[in-house]
Structures are given as C-alpha cells and as structure tokens.
PDB file of N, CA and C in Angstrom:
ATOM      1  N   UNK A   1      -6.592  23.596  11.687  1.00  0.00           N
ATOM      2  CA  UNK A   1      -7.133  23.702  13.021  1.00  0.00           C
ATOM      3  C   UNK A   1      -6.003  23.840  14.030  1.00  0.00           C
ATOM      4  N   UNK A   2      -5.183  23.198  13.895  1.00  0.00           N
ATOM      5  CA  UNK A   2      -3.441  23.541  14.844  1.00  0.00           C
ATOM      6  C   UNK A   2      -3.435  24.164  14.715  1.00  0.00           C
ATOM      7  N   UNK A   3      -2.719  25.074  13.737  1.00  0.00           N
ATOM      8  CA  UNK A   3      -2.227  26.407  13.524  1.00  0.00           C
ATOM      9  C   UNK A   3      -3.054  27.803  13.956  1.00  0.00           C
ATOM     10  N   UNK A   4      -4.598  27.235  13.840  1.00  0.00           N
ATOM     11  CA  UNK A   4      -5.407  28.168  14.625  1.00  0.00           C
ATOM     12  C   UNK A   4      -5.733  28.339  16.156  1.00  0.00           C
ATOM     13  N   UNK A   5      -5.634  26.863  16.674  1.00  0.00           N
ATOM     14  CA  UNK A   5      -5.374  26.866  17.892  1.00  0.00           C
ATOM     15  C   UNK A   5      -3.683  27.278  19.082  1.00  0.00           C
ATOM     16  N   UNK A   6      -3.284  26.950  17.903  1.00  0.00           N
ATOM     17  CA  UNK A   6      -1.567  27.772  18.100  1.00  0.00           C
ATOM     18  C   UNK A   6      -1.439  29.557  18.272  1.00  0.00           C
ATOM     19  N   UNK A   7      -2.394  29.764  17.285  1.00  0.00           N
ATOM     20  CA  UNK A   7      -2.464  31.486  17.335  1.00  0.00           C
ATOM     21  C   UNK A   7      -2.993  31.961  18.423  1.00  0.00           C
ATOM     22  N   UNK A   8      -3.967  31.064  18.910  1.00  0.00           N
ATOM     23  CA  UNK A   8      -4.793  31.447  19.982  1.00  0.00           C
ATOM     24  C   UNK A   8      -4.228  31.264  21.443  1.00  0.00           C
ATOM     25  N   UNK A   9      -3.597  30.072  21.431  1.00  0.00           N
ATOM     26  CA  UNK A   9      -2.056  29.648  22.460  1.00  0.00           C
ATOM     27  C   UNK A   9      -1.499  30.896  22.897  1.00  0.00           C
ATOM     28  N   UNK A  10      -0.986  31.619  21.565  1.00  0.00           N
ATOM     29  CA  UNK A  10       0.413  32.225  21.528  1.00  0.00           C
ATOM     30  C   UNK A  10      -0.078  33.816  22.032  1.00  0.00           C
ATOM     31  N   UNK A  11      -1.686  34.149  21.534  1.00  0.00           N
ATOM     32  CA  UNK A  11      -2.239  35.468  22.324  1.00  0.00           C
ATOM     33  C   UNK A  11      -2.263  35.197  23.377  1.00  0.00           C
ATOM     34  N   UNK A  12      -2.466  33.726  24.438  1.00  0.00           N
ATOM     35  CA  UNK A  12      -2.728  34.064  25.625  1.00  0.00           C
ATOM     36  C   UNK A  12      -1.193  33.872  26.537  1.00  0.00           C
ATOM     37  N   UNK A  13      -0.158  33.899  25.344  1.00  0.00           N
ATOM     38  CA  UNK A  13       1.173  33.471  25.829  1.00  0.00           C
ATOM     39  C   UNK A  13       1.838  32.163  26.399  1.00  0.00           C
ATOM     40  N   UNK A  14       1.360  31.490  25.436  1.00  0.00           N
ATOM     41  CA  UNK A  14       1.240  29.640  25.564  1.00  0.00           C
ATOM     42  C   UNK A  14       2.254  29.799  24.303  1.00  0.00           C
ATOM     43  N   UNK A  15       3.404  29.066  24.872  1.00  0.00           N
ATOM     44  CA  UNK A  15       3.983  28.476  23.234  1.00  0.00           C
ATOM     45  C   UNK A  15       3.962  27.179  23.169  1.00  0.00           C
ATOM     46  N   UNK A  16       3.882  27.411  21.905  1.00  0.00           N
ATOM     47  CA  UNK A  16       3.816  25.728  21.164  1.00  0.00           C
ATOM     48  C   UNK A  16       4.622  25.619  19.962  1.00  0.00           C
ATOM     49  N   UNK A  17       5.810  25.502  20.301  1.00  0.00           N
ATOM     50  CA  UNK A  17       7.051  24.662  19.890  1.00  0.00           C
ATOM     51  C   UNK A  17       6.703  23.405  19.569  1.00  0.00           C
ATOM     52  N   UNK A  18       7.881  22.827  18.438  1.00  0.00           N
ATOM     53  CA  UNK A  18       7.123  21.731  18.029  1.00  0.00           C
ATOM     54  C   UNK A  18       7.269  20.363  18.880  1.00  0.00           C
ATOM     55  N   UNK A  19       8.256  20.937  19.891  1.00  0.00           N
ATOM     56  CA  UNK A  19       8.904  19.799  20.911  1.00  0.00           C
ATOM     57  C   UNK A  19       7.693  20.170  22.079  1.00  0.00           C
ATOM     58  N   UNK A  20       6.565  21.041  21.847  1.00  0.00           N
ATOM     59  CA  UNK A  20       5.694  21.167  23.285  1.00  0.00           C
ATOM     60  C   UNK A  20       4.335  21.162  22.876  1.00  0.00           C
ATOM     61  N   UNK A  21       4.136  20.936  21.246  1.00  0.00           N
ATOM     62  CA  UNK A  21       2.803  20.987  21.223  1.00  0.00           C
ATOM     63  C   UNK A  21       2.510  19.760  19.823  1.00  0.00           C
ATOM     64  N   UNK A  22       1.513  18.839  20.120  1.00  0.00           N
ATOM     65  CA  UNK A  22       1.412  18.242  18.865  1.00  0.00           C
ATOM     66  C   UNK A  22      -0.349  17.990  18.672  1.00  0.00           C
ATOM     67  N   UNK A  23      -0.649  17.123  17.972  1.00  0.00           N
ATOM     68  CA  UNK A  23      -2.028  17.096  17.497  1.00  0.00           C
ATOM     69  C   UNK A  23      -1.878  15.488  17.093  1.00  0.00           C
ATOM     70  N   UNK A  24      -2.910  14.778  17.192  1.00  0.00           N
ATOM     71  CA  UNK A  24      -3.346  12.933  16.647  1.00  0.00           C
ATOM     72  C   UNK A  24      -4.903  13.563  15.979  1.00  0.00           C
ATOM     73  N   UNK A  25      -4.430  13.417  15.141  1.00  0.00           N
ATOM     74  CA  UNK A  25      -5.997  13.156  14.073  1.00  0.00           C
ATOM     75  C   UNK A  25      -6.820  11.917  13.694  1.00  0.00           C
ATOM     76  N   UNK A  26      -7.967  11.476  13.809  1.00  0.00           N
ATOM     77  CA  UNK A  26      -8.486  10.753  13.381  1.00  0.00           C
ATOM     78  C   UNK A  26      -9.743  11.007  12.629  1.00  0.00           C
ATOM     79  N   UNK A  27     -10.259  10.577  11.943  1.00  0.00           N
ATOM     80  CA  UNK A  27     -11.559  10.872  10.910  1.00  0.00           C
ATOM     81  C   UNK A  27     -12.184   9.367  10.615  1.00  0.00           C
ATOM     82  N   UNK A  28     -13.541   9.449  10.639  1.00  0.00           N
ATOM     83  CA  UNK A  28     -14.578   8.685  10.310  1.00  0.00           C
ATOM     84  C   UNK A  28     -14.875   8.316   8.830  1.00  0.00           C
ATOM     85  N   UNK A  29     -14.940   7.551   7.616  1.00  0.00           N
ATOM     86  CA  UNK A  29     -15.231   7.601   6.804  1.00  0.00           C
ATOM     87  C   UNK A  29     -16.143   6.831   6.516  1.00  0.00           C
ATOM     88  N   UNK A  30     -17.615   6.974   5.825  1.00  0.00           N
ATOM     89  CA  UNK A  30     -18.589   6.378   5.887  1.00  0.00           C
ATOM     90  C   UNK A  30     -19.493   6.321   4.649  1.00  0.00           C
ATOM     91  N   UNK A  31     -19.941   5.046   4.617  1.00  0.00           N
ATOM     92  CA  UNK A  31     -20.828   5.529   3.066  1.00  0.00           C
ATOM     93  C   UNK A  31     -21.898   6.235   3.564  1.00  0.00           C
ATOM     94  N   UNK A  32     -22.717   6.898   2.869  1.00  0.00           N
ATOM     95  CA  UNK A  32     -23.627   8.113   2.795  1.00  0.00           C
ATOM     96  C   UNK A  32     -23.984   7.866   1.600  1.00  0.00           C
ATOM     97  N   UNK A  33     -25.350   7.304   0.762  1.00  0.00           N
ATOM     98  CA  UNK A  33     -26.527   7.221  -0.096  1.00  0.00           C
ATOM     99  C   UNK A  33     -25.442   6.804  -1.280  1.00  0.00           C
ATOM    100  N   UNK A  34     -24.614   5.917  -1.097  1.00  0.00           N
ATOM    101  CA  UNK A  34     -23.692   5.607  -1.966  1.00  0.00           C
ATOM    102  C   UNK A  34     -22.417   6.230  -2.225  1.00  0.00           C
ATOM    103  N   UNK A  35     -22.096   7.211  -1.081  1.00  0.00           N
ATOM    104  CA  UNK A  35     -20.722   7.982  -1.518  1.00  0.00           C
ATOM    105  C   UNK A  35     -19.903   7.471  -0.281  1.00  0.00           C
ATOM    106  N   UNK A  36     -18.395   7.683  -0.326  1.00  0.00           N
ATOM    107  CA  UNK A  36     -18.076   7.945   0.764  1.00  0.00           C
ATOM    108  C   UNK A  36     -17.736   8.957   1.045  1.00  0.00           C
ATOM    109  N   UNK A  37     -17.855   9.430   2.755  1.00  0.00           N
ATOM    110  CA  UNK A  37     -18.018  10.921   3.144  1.00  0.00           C
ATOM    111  C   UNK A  37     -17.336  10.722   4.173  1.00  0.00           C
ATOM    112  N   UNK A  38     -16.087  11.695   4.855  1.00  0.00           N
ATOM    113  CA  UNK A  38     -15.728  12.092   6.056  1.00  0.00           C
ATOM    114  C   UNK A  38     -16.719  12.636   7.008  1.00  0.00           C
ATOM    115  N   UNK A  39     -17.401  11.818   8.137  1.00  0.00           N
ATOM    116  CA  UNK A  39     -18.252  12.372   8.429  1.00  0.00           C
ATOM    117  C   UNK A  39     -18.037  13.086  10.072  1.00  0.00           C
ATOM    118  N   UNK A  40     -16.450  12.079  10.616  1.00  0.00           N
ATOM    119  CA  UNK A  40     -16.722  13.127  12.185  1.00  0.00           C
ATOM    120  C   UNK A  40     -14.299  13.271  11.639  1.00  0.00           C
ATOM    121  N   UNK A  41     -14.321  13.982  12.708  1.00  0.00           N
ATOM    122  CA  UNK A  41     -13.152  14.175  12.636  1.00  0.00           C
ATOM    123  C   UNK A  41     -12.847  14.655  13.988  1.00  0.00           C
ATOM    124  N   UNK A  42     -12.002  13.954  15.261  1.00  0.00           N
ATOM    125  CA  UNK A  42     -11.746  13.849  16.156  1.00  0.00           C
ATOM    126  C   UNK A  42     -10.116  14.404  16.411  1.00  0.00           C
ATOM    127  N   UNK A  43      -9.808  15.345  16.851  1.00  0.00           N
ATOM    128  CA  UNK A  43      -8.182  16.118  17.028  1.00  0.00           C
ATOM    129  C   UNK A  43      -8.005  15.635  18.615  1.00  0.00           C
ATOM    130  N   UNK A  44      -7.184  14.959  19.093  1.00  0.00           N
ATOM    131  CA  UNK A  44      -6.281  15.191  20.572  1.00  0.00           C
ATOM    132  C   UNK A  44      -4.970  16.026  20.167  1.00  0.00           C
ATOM    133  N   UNK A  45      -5.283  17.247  21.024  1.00  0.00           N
ATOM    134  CA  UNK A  45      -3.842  17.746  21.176  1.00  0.00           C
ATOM    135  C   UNK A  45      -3.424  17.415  21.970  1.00  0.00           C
ATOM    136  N   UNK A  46      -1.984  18.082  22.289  1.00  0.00           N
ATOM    137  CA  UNK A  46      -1.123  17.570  23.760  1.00  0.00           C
ATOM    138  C   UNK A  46      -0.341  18.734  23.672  1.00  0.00           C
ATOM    139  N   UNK A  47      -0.410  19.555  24.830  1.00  0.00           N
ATOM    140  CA  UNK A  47       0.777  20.520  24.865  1.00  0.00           C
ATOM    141  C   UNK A  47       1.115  20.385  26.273  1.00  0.00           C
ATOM    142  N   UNK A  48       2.560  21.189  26.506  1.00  0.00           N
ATOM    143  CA  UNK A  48       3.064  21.040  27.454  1.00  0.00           C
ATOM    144  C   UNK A  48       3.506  22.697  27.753  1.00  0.00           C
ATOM    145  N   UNK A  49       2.826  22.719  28.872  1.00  0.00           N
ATOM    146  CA  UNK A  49       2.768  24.180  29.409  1.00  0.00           C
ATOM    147  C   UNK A  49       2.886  24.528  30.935  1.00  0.00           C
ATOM    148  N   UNK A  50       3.236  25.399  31.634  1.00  0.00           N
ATOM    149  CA  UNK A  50       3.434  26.134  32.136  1.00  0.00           C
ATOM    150  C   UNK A  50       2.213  25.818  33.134  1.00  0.00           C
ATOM    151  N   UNK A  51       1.864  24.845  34.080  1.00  0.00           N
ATOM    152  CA  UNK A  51       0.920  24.771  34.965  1.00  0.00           C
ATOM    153  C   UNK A  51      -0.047  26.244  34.932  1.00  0.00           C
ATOM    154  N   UNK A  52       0.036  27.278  35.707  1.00  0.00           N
ATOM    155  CA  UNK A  52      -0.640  27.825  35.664  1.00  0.00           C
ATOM    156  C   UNK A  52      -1.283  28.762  34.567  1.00  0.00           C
ATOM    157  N   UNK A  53      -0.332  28.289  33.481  1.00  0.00           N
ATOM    158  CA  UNK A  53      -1.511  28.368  31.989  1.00  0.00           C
ATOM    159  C   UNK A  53      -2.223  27.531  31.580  1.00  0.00           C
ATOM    160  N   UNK A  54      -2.470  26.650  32.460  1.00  0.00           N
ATOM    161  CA  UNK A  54      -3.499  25.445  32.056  1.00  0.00           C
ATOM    162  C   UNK A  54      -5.227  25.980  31.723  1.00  0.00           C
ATOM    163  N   UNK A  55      -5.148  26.724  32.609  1.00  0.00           N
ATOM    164  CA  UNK A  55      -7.045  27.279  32.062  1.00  0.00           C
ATOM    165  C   UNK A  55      -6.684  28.206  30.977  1.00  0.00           C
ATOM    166  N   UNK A  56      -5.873  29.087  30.635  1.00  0.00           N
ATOM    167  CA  UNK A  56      -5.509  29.835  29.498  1.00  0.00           C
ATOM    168  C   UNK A  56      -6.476  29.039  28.143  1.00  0.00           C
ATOM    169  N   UNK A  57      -4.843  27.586  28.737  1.00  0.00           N
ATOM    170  CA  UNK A  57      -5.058  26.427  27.261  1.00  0.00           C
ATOM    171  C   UNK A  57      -6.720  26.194  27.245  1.00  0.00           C
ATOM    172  N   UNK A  58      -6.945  26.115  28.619  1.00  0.00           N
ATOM    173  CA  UNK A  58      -8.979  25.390  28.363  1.00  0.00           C
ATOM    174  C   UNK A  58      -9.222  26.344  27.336  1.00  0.00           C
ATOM    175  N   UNK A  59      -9.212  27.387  27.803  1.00  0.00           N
ATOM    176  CA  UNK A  59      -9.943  28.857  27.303  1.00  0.00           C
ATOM    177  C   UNK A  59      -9.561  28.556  25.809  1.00  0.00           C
ATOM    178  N   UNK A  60      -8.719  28.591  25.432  1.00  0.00           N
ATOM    179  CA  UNK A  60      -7.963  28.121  23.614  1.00  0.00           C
ATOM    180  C   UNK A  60      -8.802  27.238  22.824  1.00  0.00           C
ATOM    181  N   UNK A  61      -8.916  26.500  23.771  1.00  0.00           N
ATOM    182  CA  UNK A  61      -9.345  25.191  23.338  1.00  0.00           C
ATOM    183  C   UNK A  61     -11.473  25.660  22.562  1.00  0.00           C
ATOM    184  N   UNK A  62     -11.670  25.519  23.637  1.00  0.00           N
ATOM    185  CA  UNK A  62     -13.366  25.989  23.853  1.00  0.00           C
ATOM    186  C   UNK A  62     -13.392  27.350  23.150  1.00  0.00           C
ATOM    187  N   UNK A  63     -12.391  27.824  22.674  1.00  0.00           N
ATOM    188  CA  UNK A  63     -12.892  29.557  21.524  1.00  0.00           C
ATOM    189  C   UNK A  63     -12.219  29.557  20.173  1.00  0.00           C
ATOM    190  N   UNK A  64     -10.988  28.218  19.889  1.00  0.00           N
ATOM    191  CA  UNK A  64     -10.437  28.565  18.544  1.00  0.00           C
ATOM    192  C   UNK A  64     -11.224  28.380  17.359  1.00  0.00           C
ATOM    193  N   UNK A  65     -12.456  27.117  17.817  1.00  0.00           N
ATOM    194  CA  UNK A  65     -12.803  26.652  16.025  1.00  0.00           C
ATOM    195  C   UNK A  65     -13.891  27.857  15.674  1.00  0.00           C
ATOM    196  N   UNK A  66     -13.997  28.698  16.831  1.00  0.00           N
ATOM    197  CA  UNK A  66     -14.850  29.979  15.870  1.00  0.00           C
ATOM    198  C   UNK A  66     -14.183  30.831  14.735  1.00  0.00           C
ATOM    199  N   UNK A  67     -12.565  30.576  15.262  1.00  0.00           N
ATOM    200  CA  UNK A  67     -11.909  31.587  14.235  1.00  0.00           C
ATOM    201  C   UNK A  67     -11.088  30.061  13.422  1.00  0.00           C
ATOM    202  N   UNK A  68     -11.288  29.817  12.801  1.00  0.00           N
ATOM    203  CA  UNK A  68     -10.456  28.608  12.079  1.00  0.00           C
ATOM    204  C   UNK A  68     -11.337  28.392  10.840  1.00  0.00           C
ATOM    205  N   UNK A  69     -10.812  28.941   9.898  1.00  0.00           N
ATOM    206  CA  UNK A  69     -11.375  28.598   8.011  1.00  0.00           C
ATOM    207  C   UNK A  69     -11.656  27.132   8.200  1.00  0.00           C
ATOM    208  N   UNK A  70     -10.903  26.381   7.982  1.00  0.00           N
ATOM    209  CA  UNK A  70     -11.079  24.984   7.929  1.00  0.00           C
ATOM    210  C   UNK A  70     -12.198  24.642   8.529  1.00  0.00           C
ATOM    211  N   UNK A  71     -12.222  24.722   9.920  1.00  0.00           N
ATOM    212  CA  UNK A  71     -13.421  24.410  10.363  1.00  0.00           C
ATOM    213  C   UNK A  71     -14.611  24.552  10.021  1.00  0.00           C
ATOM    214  N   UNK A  72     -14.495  26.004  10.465  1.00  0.00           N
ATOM    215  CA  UNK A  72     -15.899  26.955   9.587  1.00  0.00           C
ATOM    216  C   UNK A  72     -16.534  26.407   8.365  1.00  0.00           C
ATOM    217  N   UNK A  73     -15.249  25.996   7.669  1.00  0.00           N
ATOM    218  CA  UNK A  73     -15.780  25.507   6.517  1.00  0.00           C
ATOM    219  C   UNK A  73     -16.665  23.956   6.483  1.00  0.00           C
ATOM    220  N   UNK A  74     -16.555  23.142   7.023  1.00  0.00           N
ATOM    221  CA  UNK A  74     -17.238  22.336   7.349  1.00  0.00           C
ATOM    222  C   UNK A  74     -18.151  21.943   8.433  1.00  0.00           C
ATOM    223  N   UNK A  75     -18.103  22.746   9.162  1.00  0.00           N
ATOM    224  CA  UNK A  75     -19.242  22.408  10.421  1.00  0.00           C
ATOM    225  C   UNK A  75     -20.794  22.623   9.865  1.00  0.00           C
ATOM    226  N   UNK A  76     -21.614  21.453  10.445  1.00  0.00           N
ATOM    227  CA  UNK A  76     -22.356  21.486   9.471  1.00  0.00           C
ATOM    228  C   UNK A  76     -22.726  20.256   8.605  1.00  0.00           C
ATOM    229  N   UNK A  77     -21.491  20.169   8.507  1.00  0.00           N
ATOM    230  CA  UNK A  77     -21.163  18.511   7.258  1.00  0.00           C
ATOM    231  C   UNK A  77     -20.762  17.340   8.160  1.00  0.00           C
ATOM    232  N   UNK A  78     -19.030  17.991   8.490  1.00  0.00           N
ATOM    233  CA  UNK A  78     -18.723  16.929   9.800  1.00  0.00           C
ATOM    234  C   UNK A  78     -18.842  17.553  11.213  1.00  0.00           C
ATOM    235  N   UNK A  79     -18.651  16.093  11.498  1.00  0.00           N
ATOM    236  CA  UNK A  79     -18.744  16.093  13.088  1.00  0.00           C
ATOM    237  C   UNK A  79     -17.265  16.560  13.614  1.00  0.00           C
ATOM    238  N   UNK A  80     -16.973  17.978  14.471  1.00  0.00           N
ATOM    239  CA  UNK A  80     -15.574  18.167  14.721  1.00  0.00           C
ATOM    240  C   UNK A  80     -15.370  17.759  16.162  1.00  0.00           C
ATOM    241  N   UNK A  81     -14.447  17.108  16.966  1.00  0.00           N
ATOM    242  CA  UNK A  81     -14.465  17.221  18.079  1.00  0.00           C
ATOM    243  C   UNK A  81     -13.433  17.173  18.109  1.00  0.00           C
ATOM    244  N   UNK A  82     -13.024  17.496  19.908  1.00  0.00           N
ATOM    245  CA  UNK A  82     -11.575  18.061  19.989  1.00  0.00           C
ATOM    246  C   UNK A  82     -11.253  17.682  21.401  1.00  0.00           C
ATOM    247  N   UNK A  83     -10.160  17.502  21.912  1.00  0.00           N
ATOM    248  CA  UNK A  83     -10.035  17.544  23.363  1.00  0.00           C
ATOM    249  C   UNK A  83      -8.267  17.711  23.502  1.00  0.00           C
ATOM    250  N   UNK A  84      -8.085  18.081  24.383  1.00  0.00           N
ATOM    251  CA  UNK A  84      -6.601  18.052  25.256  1.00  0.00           C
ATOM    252  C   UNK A  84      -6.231  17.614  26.261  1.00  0.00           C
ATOM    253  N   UNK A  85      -4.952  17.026  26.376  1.00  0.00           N
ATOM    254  CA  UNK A  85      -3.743  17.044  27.453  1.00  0.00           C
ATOM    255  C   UNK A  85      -2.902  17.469  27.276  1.00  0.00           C
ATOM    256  N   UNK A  86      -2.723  18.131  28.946  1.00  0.00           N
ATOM    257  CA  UNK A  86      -2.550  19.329  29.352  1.00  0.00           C
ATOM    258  C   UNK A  86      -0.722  18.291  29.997  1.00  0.00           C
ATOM    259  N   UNK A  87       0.340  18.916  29.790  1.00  0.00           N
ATOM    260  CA  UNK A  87       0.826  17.767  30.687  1.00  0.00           C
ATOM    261  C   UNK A  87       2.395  19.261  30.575  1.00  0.00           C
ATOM    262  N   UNK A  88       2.679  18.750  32.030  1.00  0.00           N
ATOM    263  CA  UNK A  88       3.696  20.022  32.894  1.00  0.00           C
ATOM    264  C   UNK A  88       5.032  20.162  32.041  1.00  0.00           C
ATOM    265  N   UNK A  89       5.648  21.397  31.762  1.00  0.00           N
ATOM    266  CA  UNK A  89       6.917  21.586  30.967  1.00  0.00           C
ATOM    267  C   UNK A  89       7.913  20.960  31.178  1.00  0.00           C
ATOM    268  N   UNK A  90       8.447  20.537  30.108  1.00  0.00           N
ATOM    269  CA  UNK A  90       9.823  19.652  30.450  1.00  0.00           C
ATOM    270  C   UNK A  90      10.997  20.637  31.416  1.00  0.00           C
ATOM    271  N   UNK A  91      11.748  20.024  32.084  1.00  0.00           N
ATOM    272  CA  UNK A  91      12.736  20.715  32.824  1.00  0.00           C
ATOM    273  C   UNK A  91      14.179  20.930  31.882  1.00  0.00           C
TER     274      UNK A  91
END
C-alpha cells in the first residue's frame, strides 16, 4: 500500500524519500467462528511536502487503494483505513 501510494505521490510530483515519507501500521486481530482473522488494518502516513502540494497529497491519498494489488486483494475481508499528516519540508 506505500509503495502504491508513493507512485501516486511521485505522478503528482510529491517525493517521498525515505527521510520525507513514512507509514505506522496497525491491524486488528480477532477470533472469527474459531479462527483468528486480521480483520481491520489502519495505515497513518506522514509525509513532508511542499505546502502547496498538500491537496495533491489529499488527492493521493483518497485515489491510491483503487490501484494497489494488496488492497484490492482484500477489501471485502478487511477493514482498510488510512489517513495522513501532512507536515511542511524540512529546511
């Protein structure tokens, strides 16, 4: 899901270096009729960009998991959610 949201960054001319862009993962694990199942999976990114690429990044954000295998592949099953901070380029 990074790496897809990175591609999508990098078309709208957002870089994400590894010193400007990172990701915190967390996931839910739960029994389900006796199994356990990953059932939500929660991403905060954080990149650091270029103020007035900040709606770019919205735009990234709200259109990558259509193009992302991973995802695709489970939506449906788990719960994906996602959010960002947005925070100004280092000097």
């Amino acid at each position: 899901m990074m790496g897809t949201l990175a591609v999508v960054l990098a078309g709208k001319k957002i870089r994400t270096f590894e010193h400007l862009y990172e990701a915190e993962v967390r996931g839910d694990i739960e029994e389900v009729d006796r199994v356990l199942k990953i059932t939500r999976i929660n991403v905060h990114y954080t990149l650091r960009a270029p103020e007035e690429k900040w709606e770019d990044a919205r735009e990234a954000l709200n259109s990558y998991l259509e193009l992302c295998p991973a995802a695709q592949s489970v939506i449906g099953c788990i719960d994906i959610s996602d959010e960002l901070t947005l925070k100004p380029m280092p000097e």
